[in-house]
PDB file of N, CA and C in Angstrom:
ATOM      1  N   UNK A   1       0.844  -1.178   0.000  1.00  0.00           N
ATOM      2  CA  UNK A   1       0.000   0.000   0.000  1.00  0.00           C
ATOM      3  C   UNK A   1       0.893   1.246   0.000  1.00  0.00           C
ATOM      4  N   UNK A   2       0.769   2.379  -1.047  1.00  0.00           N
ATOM      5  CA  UNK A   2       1.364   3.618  -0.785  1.00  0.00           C
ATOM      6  C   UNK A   2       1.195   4.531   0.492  1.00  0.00           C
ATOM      7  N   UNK A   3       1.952   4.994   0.349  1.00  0.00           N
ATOM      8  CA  UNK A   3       1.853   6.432   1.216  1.00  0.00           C
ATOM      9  C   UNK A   3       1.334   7.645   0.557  1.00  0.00           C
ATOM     10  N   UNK A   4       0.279   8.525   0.801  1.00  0.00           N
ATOM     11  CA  UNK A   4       0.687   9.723   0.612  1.00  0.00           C
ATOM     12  C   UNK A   4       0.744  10.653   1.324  1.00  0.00           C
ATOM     13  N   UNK A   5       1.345  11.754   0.410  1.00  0.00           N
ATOM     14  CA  UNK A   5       1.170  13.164   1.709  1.00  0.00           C
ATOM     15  C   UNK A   5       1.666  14.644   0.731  1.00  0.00           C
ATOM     16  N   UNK A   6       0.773  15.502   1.250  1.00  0.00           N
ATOM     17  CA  UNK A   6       0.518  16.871   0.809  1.00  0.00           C
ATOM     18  C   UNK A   6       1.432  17.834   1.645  1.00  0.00           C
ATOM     19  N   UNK A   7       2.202  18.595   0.992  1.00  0.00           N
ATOM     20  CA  UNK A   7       3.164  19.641   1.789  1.00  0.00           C
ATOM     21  C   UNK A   7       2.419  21.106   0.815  1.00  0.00           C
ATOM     22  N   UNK A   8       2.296  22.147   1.648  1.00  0.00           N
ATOM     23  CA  UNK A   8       1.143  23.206   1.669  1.00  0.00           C
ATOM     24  C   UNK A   8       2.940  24.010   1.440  1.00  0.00           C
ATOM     25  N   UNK A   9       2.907  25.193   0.549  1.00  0.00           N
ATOM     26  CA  UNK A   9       4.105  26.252   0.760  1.00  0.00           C
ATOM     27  C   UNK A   9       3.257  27.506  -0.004  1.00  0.00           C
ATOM     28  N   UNK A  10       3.054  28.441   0.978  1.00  0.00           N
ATOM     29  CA  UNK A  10       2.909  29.475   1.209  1.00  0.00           C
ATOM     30  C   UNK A  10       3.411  30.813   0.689  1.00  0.00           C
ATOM     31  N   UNK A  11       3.145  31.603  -0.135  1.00  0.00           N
ATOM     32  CA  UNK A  11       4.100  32.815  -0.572  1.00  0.00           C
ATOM     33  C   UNK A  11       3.563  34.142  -0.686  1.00  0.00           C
ATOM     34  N   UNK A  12       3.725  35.277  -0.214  1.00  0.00           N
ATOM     35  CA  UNK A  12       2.598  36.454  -0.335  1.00  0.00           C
ATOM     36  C   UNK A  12       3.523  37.742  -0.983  1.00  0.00           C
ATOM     37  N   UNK A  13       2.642  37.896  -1.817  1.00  0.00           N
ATOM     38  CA  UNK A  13       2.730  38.584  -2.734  1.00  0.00           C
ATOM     39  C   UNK A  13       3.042  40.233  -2.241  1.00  0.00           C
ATOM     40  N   UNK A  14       4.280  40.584  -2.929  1.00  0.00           N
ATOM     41  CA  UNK A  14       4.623  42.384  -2.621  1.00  0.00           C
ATOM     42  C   UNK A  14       4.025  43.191  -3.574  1.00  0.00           C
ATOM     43  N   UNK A  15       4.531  44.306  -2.838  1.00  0.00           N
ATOM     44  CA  UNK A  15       4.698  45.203  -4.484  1.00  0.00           C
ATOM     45  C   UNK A  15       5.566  45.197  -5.338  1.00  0.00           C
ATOM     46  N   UNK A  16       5.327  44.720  -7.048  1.00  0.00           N
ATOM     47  CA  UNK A  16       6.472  44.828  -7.364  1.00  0.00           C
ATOM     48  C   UNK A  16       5.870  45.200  -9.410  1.00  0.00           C
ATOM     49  N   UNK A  17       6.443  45.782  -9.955  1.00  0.00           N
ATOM     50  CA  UNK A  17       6.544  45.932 -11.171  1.00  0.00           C
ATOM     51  C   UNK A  17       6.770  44.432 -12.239  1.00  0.00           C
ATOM     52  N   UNK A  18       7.506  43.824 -11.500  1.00  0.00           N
ATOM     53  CA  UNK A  18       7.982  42.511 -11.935  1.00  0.00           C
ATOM     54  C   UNK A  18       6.275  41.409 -12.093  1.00  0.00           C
ATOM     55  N   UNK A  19       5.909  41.166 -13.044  1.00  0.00           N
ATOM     56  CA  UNK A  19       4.339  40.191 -12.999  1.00  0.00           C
ATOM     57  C   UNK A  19       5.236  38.721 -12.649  1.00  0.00           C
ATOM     58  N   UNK A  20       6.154  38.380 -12.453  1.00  0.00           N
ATOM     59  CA  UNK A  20       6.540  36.914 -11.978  1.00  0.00           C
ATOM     60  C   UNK A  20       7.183  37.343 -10.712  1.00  0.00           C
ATOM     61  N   UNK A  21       7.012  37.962  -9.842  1.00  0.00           N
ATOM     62  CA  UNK A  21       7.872  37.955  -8.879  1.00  0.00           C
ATOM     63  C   UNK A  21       7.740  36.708  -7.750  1.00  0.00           C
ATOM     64  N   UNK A  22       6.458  36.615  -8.261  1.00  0.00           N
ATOM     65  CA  UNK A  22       6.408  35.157  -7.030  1.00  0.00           C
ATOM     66  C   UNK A  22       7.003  34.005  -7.714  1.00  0.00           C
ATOM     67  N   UNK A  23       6.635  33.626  -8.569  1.00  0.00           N
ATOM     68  CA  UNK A  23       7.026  32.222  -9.559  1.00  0.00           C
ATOM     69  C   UNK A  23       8.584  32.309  -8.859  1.00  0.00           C
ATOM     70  N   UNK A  24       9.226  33.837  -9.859  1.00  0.00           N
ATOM     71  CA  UNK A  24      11.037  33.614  -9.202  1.00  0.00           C
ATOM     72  C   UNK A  24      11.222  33.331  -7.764  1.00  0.00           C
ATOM     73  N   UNK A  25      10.535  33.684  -6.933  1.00  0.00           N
ATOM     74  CA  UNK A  25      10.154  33.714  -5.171  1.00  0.00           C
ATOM     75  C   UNK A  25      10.530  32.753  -4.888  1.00  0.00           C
ATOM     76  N   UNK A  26       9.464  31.919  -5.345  1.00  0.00           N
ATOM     77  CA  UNK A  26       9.049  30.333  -4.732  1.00  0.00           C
ATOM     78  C   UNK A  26       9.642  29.615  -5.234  1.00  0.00           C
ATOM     79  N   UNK A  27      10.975  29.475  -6.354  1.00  0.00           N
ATOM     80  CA  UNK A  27      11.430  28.652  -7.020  1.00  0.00           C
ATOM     81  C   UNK A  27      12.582  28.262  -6.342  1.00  0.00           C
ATOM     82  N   UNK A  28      13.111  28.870  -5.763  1.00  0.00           N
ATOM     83  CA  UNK A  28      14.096  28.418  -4.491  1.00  0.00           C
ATOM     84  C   UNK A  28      13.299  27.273  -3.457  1.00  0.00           C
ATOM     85  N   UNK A  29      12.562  27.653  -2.884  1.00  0.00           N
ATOM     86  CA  UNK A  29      11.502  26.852  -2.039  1.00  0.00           C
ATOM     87  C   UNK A  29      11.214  26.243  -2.298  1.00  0.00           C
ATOM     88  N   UNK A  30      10.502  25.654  -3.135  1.00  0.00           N
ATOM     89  CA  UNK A  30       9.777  24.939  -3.871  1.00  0.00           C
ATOM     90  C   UNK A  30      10.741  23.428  -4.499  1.00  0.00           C
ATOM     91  N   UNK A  31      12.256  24.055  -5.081  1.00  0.00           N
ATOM     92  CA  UNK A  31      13.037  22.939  -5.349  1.00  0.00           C
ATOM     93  C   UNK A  31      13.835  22.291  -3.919  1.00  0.00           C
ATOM     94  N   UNK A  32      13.859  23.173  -3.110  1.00  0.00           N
ATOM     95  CA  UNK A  32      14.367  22.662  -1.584  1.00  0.00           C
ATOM     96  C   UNK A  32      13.431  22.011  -0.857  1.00  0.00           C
ATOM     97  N   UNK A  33      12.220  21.769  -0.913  1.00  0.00           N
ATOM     98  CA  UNK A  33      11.010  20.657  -0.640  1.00  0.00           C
ATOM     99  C   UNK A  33      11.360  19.666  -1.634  1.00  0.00           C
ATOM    100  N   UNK A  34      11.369  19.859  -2.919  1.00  0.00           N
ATOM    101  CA  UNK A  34      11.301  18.355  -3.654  1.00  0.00           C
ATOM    102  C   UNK A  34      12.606  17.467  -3.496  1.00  0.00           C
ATOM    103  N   UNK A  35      13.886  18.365  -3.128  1.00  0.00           N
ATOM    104  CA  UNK A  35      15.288  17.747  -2.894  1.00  0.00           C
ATOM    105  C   UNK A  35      14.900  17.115  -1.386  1.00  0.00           C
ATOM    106  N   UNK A  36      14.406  17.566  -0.802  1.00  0.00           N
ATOM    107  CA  UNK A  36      14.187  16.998   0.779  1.00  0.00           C
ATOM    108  C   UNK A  36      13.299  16.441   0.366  1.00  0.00           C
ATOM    109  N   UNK A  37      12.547  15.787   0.061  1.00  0.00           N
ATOM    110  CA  UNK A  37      11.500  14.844   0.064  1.00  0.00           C
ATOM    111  C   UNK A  37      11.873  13.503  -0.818  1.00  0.00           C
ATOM    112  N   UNK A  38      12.729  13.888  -2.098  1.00  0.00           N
ATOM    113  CA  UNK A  38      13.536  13.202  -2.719  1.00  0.00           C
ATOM    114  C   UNK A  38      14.275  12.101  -1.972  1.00  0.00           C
ATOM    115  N   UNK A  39      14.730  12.824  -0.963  1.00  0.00           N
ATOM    116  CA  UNK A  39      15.848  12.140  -0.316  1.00  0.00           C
ATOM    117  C   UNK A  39      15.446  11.016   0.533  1.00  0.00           C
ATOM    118  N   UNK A  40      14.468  11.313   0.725  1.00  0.00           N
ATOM    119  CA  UNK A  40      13.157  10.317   1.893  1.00  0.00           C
ATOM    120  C   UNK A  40      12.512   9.285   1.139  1.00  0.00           C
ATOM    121  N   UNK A  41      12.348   9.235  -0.136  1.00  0.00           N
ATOM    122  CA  UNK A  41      12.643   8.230  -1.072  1.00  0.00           C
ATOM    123  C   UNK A  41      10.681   8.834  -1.488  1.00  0.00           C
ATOM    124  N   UNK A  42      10.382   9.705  -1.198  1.00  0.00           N
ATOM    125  CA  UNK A  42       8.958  10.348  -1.973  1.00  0.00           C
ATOM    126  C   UNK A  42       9.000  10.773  -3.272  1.00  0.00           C
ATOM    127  N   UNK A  43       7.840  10.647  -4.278  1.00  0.00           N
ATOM    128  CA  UNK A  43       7.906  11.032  -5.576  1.00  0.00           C
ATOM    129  C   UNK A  43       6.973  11.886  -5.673  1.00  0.00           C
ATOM    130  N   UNK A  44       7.548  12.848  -6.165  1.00  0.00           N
ATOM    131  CA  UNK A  44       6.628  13.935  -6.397  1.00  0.00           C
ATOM    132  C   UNK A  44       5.501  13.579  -7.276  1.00  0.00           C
ATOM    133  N   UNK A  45       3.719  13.370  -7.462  1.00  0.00           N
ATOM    134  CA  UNK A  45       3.114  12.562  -8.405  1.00  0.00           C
ATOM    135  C   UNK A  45       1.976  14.202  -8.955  1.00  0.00           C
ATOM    136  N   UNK A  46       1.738  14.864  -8.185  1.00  0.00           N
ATOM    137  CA  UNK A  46       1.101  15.926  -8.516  1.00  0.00           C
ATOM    138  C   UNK A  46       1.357  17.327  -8.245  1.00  0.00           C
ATOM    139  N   UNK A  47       0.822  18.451  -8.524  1.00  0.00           N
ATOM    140  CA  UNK A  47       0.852  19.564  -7.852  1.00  0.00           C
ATOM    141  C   UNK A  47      -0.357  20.647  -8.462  1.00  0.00           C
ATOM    142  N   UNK A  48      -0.586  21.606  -7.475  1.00  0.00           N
ATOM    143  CA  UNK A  48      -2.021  22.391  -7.752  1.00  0.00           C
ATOM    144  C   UNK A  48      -1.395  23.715  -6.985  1.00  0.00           C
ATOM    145  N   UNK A  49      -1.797  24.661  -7.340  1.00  0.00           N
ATOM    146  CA  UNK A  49      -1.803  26.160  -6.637  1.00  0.00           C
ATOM    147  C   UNK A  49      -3.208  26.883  -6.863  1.00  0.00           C
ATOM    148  N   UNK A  50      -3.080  27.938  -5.347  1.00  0.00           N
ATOM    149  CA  UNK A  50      -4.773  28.437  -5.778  1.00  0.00           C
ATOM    150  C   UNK A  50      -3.988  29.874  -5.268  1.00  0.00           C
ATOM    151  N   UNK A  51      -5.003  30.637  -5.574  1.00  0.00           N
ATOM    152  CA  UNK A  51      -4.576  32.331  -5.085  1.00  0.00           C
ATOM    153  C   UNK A  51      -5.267  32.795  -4.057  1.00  0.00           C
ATOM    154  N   UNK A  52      -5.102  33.354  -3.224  1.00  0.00           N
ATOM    155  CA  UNK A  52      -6.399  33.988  -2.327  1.00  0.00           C
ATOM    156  C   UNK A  52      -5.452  35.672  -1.491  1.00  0.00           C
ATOM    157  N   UNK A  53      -6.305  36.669  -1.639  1.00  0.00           N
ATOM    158  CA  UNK A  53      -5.762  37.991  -1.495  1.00  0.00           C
ATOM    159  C   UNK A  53      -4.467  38.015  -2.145  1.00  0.00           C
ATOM    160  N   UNK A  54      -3.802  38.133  -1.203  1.00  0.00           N
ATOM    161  CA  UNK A  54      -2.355  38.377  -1.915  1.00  0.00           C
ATOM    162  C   UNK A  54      -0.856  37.054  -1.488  1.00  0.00           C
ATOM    163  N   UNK A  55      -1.761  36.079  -1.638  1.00  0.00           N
ATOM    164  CA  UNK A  55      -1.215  34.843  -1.054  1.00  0.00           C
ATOM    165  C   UNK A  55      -1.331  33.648  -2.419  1.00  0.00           C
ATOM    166  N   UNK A  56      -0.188  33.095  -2.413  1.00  0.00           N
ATOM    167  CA  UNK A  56      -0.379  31.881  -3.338  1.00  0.00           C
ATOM    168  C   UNK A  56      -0.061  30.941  -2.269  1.00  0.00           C
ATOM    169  N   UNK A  57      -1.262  29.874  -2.800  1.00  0.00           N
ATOM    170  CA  UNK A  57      -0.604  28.572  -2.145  1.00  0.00           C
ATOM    171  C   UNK A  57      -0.040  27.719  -3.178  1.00  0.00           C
ATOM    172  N   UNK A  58       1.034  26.891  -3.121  1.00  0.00           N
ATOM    173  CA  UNK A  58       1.254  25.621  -3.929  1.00  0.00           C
ATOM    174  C   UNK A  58       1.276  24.223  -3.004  1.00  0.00           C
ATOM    175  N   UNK A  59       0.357  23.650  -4.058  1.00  0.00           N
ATOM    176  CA  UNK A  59       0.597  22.506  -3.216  1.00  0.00           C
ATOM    177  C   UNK A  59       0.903  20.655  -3.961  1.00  0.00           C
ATOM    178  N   UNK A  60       2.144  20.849  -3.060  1.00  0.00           N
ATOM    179  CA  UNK A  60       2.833  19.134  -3.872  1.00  0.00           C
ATOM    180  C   UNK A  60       2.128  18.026  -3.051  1.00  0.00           C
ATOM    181  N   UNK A  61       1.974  17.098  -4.073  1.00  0.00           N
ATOM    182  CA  UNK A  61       1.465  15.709  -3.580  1.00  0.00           C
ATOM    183  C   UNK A  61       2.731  14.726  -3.785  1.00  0.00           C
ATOM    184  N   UNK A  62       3.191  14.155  -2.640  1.00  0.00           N
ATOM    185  CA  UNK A  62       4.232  13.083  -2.807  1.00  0.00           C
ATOM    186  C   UNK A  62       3.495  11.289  -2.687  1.00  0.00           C
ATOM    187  N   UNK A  63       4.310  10.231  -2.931  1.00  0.00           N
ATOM    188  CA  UNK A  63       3.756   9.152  -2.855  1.00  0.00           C
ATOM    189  C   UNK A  63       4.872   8.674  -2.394  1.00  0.00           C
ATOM    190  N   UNK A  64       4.996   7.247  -1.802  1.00  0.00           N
ATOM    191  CA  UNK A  64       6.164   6.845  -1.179  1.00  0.00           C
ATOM    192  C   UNK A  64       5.741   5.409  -1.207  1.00  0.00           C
TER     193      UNK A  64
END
């Protein structure tokens, strides 16, 4: 039987001129969860993001 499990990462949005400033943001973060989860022998199998005020959520689904 698998495992799964959902890791929630969080990012809120500034002011900025830049329209990707979060994408570049979270791309540090985002690959330092999948290297740590990697390592734990989890596979990354999905992922979803939603927006709300000035907040993105992303969220990875691992399987193990």
């Amino acid at each position: 039987m698998k495992d799964y499990k959902v890791e929630t990462l969080i990012y809120y949005s500034k002011f900025s001129f830049d329209r990707n400033h979060l994408a570049k943001a979270s791309k540090a973060g985002i690959q330092a969860k999948l290297k740590e989860y990697g390592r734990n022998g989890w596979r990354l199998v999905s992922t979803d993001a939603a927006s709300f005020g000035s907040a993105m959520y992303i969220y990875l689904y691992f399987e193990k």
